[in-house]
Protein backbone atom coordinates (compact mmCIF):
# COMPACT_ATOMS: atom_id res chain seq x y z
CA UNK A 1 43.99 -228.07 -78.91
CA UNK A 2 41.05 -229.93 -77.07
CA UNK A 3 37.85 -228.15 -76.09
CA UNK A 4 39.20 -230.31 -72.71
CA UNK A 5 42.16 -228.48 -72.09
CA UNK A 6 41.03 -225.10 -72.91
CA UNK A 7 38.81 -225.50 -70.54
CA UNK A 8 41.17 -226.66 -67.86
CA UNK A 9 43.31 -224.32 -68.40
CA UNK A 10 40.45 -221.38 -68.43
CA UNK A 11 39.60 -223.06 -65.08
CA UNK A 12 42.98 -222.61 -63.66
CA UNK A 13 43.64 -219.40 -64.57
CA UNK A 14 40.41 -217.78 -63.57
CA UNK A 15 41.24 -219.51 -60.23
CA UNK A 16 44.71 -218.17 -60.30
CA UNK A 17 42.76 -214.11 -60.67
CA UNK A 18 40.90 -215.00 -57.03
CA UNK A 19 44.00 -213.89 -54.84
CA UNK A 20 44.44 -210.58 -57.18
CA UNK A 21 40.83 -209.91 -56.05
CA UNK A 22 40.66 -211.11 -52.83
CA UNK A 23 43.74 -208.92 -52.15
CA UNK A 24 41.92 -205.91 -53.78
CA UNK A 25 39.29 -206.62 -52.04
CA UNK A 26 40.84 -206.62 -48.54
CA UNK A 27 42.78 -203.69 -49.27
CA UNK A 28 40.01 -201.51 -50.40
CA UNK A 29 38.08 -202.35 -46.76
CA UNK A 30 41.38 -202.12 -45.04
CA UNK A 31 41.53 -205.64 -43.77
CA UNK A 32 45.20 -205.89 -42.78
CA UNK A 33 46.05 -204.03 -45.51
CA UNK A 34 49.98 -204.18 -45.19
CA UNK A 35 49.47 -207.98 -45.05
CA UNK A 36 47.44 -208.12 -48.23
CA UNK A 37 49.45 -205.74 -50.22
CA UNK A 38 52.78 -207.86 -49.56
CA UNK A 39 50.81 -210.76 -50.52
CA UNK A 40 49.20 -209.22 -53.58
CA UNK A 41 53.22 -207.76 -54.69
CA UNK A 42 54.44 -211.01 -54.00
CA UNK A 43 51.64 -213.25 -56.05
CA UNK A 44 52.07 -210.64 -58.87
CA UNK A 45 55.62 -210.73 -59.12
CA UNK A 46 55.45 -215.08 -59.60
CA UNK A 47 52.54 -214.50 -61.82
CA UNK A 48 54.37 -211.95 -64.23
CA UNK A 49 57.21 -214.44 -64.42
CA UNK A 50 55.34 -216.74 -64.99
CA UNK A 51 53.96 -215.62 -67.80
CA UNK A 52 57.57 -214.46 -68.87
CA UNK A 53 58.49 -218.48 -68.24
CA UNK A 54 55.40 -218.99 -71.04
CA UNK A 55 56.97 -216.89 -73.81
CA UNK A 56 60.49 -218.19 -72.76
CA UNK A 57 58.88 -221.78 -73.20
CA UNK A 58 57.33 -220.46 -77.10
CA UNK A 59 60.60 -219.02 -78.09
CA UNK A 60 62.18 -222.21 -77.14
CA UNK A 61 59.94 -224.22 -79.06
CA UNK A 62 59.66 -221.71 -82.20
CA UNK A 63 63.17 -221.46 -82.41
CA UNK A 64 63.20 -219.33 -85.13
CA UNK A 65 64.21 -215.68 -85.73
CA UNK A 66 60.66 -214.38 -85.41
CA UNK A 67 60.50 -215.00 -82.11
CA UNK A 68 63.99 -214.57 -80.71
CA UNK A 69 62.74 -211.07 -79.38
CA UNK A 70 61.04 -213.20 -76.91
CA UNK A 71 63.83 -214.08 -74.88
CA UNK A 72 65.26 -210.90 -73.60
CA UNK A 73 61.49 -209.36 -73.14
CA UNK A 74 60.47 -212.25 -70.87
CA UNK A 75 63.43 -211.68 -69.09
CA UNK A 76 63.50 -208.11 -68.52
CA UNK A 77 59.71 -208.14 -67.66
CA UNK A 78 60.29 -211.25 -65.20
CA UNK A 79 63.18 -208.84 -63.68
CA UNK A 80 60.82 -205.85 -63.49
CA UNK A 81 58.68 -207.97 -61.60
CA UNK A 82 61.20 -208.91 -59.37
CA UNK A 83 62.43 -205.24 -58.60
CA UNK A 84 58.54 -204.53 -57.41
CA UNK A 85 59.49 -206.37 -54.65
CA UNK A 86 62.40 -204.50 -53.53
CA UNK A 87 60.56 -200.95 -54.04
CA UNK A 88 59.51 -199.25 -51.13
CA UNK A 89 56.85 -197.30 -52.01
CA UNK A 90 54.00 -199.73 -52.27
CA UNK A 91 52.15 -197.61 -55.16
CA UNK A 92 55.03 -197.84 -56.94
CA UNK A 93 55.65 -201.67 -56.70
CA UNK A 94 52.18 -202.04 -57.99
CA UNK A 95 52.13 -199.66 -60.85
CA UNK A 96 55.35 -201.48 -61.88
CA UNK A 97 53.58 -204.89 -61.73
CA UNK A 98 50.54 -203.02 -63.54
CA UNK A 99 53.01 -202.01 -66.69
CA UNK A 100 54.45 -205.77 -66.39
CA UNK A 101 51.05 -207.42 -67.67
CA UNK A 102 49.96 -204.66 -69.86
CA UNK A 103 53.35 -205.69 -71.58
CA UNK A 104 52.57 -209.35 -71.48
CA UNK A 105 49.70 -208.91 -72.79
CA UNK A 106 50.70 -206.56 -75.53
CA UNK A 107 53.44 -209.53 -76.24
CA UNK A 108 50.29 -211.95 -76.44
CA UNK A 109 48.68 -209.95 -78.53
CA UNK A 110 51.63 -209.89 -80.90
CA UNK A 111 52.57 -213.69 -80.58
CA UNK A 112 48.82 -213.98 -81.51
CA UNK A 113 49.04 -212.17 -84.61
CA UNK A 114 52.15 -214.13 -85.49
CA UNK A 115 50.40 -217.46 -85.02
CA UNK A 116 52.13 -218.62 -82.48
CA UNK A 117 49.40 -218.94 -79.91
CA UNK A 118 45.47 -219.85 -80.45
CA UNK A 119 42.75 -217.39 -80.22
CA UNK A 120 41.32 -219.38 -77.24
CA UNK A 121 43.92 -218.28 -75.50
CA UNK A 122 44.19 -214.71 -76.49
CA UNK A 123 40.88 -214.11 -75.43
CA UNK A 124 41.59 -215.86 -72.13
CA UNK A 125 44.70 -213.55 -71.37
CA UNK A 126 42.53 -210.54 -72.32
CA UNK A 127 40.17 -211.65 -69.50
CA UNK A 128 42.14 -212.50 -67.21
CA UNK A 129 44.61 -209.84 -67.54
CA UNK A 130 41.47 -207.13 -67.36
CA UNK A 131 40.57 -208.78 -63.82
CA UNK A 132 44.49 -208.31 -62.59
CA UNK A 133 45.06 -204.62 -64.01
CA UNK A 134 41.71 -203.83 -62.03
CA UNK A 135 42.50 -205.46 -59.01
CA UNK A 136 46.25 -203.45 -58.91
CA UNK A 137 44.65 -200.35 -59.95
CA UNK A 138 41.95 -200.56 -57.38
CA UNK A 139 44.64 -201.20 -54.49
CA UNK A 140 47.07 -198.74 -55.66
CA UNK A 141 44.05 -196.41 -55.60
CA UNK A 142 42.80 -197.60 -52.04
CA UNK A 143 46.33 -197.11 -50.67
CA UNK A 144 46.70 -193.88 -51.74
């Protein structure tokens, strides 16, 4: 992998952590806070499938048995992410999207240690997933 494209894609994923924090950010000073916590539920939910899309997208590629686990995971997670958006209770819609990247990453980690993705990366997800989980927990704990 270029030193190029890790670098775009650093680039575009810190950019895609602003709206986490922005959201936290409004939330926490109560800036239209039922606005930004929709938006915040609703960016989370396309990010987590996203990601899910990612390990589909490896699994696909890997093809092999050591990886099959991948499908079903990225699935259910993607669907998790999904139901946030039908929960009421906005605490609980962000918790849920909370567990959803603490089990991406935990995949990561795994898919890591399996070789399937490069340490550049890794440490990217860890980064950017530490920004995310801080952002939820901070609204969830604002809301409450």
């Amino acid at each position: 992998m270029s030193d190029s494209f890790s670098r775009q894609a650093s680039l575009l994923s810190y950019l895609g952590v602003l709206p986490f924090l922005f959201c936290a950010v409004a939330i926490i000073a109560g800036y239209e806070q039922d606005k930004a916590t929709f938006i915040l539920r609703a960016y989370g939910a396309i990010i987590v499938s996203f990601i899910s899309g990612i390990h589909w997208g490896l699994c696909m590629k890997d093809n092999q048995r050591k990886t099959v686990w991948l499908l079903a995971t990225s699935n259910a997670i993607a669907l998790l992410a999904w139901a946030s958006l039908l929960m009421h209770h906005a605490i609980s819609a962000l918790v849920t999207l909370t567990l959803s990247f603490v089990f991406l990453l935990a995949i990561d980690r795994k898919l890591y240690r399996l070789g399937q993705i490069e340490l550049w990366f890794i440490k990217l997800r860890n980064r950017a997933t530490l920004f995310v989980i801080i952002s939820l927990v901070a609204s969830g704990v604002a809301l409450s």
